[in-house]
PDB file of N, CA and C in Angstrom:
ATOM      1  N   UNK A   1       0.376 -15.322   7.470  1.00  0.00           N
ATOM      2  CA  UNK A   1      -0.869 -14.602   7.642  1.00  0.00           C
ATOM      3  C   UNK A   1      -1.232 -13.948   6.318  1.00  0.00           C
ATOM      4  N   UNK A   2      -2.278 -14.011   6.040  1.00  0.00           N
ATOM      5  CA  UNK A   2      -3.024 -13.424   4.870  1.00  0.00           C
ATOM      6  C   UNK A   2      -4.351 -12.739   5.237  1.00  0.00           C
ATOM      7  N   UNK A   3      -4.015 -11.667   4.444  1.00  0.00           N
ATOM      8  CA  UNK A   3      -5.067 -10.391   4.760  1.00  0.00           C
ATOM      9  C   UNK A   3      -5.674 -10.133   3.796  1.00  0.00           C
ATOM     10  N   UNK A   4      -7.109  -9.814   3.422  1.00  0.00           N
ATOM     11  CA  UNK A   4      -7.974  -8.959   2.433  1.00  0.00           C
ATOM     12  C   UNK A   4      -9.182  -8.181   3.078  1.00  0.00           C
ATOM     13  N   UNK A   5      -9.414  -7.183   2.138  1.00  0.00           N
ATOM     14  CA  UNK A   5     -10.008  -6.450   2.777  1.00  0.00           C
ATOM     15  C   UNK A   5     -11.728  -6.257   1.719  1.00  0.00           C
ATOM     16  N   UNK A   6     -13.026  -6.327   2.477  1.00  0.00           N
ATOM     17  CA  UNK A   6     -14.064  -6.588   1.683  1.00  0.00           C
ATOM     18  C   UNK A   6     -14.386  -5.359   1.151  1.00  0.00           C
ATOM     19  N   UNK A   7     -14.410  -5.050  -0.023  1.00  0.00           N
ATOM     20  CA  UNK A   7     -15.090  -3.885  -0.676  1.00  0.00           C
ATOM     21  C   UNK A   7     -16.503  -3.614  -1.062  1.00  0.00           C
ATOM     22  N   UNK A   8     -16.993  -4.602  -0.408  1.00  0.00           N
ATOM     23  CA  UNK A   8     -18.749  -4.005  -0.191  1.00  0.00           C
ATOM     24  C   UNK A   8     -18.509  -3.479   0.810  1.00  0.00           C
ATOM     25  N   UNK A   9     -17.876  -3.773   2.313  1.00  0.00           N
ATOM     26  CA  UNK A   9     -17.533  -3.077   3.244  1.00  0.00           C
ATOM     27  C   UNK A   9     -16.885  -1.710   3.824  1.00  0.00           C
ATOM     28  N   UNK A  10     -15.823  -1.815   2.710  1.00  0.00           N
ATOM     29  CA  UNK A  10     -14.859  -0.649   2.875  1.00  0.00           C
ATOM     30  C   UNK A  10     -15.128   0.689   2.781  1.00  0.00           C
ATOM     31  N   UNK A  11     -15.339   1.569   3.102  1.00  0.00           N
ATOM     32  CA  UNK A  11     -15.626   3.050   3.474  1.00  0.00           C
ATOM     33  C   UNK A  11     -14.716   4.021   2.675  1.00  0.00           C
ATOM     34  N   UNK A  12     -13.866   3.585   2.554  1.00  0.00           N
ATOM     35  CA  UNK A  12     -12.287   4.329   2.103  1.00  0.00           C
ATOM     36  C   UNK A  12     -11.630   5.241   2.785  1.00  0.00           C
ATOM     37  N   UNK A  13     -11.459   4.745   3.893  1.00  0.00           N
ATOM     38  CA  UNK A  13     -11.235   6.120   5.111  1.00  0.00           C
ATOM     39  C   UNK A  13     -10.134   6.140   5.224  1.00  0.00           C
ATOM     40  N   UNK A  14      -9.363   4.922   4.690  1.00  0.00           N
ATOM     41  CA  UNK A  14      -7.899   4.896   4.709  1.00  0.00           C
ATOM     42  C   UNK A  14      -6.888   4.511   6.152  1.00  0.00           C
ATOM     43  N   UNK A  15      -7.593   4.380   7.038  1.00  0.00           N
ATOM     44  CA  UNK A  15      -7.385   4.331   8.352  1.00  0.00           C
ATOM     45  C   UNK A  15      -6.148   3.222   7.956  1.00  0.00           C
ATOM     46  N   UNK A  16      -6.644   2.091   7.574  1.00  0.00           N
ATOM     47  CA  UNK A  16      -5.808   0.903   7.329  1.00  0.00           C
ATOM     48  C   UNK A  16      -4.298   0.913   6.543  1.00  0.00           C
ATOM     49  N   UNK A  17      -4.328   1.974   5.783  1.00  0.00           N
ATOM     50  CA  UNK A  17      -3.290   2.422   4.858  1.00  0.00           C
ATOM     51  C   UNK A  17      -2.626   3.273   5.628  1.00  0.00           C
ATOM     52  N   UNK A  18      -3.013   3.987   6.542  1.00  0.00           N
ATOM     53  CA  UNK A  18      -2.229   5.046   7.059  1.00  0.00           C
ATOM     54  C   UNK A  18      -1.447   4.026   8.603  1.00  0.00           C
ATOM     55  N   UNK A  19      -2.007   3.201   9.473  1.00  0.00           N
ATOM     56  CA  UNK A  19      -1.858   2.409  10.381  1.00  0.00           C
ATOM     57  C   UNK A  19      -0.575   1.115   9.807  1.00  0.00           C
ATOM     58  N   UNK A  20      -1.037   0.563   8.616  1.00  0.00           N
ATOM     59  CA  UNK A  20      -0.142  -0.353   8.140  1.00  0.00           C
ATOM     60  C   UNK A  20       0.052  -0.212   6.933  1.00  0.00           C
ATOM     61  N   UNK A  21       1.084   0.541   6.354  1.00  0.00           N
ATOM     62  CA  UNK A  21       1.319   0.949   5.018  1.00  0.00           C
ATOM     63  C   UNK A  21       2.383  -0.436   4.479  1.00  0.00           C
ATOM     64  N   UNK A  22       2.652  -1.155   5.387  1.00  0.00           N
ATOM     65  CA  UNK A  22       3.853  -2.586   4.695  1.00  0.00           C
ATOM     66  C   UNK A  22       2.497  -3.642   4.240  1.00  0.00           C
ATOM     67  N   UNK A  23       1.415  -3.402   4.571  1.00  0.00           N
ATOM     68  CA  UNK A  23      -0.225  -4.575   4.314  1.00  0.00           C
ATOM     69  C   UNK A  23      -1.078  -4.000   3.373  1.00  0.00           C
ATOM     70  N   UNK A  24      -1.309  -2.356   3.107  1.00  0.00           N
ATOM     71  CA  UNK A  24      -2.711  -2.124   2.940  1.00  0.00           C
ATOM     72  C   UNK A  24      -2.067  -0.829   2.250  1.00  0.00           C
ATOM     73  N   UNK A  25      -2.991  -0.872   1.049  1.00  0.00           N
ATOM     74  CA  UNK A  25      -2.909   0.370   0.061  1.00  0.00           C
ATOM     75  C   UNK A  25      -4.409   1.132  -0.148  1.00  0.00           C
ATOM     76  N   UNK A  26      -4.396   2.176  -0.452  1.00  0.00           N
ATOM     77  CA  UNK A  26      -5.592   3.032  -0.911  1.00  0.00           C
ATOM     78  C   UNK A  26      -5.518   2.142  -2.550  1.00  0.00           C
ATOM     79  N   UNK A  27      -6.256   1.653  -3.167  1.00  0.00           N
ATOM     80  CA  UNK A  27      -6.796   1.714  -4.985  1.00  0.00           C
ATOM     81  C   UNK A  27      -8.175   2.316  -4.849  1.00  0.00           C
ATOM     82  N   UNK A  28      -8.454   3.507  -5.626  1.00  0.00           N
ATOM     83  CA  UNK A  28      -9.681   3.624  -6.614  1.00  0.00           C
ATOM     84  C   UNK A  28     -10.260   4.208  -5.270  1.00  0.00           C
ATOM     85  N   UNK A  29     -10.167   4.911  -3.904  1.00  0.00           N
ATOM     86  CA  UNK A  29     -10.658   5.191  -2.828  1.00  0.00           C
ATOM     87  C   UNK A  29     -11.476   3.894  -2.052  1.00  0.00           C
ATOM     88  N   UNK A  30     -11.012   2.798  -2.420  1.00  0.00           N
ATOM     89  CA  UNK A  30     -11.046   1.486  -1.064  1.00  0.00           C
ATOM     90  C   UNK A  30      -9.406   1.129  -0.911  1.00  0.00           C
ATOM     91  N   UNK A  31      -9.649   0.347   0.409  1.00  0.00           N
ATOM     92  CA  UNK A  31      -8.048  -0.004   0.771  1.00  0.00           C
ATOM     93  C   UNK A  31      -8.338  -1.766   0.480  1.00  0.00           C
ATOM     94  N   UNK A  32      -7.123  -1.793  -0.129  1.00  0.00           N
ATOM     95  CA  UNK A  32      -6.539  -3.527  -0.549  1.00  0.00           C
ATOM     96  C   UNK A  32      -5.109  -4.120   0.499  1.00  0.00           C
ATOM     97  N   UNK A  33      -5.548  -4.999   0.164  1.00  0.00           N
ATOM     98  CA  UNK A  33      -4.525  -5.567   0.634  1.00  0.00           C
ATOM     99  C   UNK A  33      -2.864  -5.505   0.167  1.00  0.00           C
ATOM    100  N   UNK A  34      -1.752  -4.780   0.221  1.00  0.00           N
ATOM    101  CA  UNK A  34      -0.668  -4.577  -0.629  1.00  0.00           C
ATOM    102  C   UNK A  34       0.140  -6.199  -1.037  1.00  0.00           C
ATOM    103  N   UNK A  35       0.206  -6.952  -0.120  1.00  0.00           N
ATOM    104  CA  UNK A  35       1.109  -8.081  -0.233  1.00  0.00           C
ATOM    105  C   UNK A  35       0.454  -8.980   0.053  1.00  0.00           C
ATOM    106  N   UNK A  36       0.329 -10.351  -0.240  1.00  0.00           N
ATOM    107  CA  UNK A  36      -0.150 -11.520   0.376  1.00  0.00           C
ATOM    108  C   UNK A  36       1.073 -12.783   0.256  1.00  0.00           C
ATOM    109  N   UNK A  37       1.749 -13.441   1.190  1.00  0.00           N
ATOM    110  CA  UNK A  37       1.513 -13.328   2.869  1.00  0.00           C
ATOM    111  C   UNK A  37       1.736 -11.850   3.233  1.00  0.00           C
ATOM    112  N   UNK A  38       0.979 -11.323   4.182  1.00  0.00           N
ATOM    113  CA  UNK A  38       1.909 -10.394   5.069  1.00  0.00           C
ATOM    114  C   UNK A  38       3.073 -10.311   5.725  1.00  0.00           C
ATOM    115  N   UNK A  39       4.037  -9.655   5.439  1.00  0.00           N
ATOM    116  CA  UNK A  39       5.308  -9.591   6.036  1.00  0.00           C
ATOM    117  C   UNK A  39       5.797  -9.660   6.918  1.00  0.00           C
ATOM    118  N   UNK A  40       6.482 -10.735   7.800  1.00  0.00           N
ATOM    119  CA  UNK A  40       6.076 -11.463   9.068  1.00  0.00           C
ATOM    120  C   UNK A  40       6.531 -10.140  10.370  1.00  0.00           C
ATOM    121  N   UNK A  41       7.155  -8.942  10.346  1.00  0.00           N
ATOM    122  CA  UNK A  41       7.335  -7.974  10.703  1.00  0.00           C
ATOM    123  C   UNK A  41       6.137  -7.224  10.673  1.00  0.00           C
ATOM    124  N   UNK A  42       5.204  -7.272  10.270  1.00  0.00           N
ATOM    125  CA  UNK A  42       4.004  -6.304   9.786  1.00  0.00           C
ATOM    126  C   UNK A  42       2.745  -6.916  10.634  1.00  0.00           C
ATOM    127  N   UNK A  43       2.785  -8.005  11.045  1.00  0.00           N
ATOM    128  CA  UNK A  43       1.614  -8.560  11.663  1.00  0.00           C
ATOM    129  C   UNK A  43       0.884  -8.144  12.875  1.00  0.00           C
ATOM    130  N   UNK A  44       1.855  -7.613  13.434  1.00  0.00           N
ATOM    131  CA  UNK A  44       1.139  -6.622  14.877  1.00  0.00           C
ATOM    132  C   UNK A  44       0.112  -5.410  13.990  1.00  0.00           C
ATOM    133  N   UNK A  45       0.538  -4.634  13.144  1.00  0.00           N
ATOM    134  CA  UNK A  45       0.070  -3.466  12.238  1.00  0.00           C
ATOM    135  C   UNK A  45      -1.123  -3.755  12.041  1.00  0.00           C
ATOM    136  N   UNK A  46      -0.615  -4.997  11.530  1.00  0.00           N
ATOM    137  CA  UNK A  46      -1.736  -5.692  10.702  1.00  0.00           C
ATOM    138  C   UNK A  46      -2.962  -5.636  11.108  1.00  0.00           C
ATOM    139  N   UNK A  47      -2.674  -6.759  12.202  1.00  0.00           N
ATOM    140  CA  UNK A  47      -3.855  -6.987  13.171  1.00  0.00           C
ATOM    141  C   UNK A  47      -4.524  -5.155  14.001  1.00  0.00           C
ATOM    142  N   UNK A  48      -3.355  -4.454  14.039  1.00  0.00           N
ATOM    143  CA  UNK A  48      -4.317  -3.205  14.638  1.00  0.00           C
ATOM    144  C   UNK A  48      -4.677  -2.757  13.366  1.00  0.00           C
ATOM    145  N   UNK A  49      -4.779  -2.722  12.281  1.00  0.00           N
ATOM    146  CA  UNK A  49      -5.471  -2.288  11.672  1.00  0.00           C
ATOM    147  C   UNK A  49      -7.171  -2.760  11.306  1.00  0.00           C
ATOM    148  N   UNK A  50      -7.022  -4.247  11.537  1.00  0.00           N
ATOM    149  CA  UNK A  50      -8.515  -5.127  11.208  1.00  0.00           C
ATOM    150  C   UNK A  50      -9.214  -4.348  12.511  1.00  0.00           C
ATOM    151  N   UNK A  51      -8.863  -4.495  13.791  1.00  0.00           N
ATOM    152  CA  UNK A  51      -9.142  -4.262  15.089  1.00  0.00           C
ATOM    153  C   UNK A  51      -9.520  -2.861  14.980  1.00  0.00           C
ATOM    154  N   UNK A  52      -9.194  -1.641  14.202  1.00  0.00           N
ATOM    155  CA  UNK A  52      -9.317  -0.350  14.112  1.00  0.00           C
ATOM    156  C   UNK A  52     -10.066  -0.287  13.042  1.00  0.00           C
ATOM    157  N   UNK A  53     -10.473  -1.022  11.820  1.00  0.00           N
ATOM    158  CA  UNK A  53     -11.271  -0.615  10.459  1.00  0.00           C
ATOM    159  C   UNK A  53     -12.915  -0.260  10.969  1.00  0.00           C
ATOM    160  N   UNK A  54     -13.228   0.603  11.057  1.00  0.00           N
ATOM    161  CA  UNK A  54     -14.463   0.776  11.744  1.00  0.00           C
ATOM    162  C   UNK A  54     -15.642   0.297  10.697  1.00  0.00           C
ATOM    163  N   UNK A  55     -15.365  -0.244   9.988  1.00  0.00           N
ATOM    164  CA  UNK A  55     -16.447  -1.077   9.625  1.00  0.00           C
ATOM    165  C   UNK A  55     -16.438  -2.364   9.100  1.00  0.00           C
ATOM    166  N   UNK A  56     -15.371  -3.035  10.080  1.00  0.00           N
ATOM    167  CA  UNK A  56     -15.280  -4.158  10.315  1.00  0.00           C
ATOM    168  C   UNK A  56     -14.875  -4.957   8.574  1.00  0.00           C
ATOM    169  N   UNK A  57     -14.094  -4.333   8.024  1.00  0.00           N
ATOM    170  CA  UNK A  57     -13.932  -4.905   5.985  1.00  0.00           C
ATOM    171  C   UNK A  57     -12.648  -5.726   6.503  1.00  0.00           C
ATOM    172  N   UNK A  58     -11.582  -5.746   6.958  1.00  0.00           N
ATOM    173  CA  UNK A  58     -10.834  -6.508   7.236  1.00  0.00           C
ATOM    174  C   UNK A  58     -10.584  -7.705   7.564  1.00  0.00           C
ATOM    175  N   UNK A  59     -10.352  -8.735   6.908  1.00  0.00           N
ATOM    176  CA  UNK A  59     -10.088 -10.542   6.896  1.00  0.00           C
ATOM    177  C   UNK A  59      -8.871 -10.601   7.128  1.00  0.00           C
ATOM    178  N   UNK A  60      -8.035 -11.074   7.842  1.00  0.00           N
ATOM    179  CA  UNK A  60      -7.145 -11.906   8.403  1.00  0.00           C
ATOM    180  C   UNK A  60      -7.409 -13.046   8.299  1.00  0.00           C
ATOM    181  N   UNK A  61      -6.314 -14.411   8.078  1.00  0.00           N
ATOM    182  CA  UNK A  61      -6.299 -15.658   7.940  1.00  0.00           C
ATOM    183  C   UNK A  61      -5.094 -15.955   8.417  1.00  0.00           C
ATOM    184  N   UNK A  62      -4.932 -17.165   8.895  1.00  0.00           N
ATOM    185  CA  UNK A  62      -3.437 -17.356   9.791  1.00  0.00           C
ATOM    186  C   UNK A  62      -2.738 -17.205  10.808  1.00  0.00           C
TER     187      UNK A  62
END
């Protein structure tokens, strides 16, 4: 699974960083993606984090 997150989208609310800190980092006040693949332990997180980004910036693939 591979995750990125869109920064025309992103808000910087951090929601995603605080929910899945093994996927998703704060840079520059938007959240990135920390690792690509995601860490096959991390994928539930993962996914609640796309499912929780309230403005929908979160891509999942895989």
């Amino acid at each position: 699974m591979k995750a990125q997150v869109d920064a025309e989208l992103c808000v910087g609310c951090g929601l995603c960083a605080d929910s899945c800190p093994e996927a998703f980092v704060m840079k520059e006040d938007k959240a990135v993606a920390k690792v690509n693949p995601i860490p096959e332990g991390s994928e539930d997180c993962c996914r609640k984090a796309k499912d929780d980004c309230p403005v929908e910036a979160i891509i999942i693939e895989g």
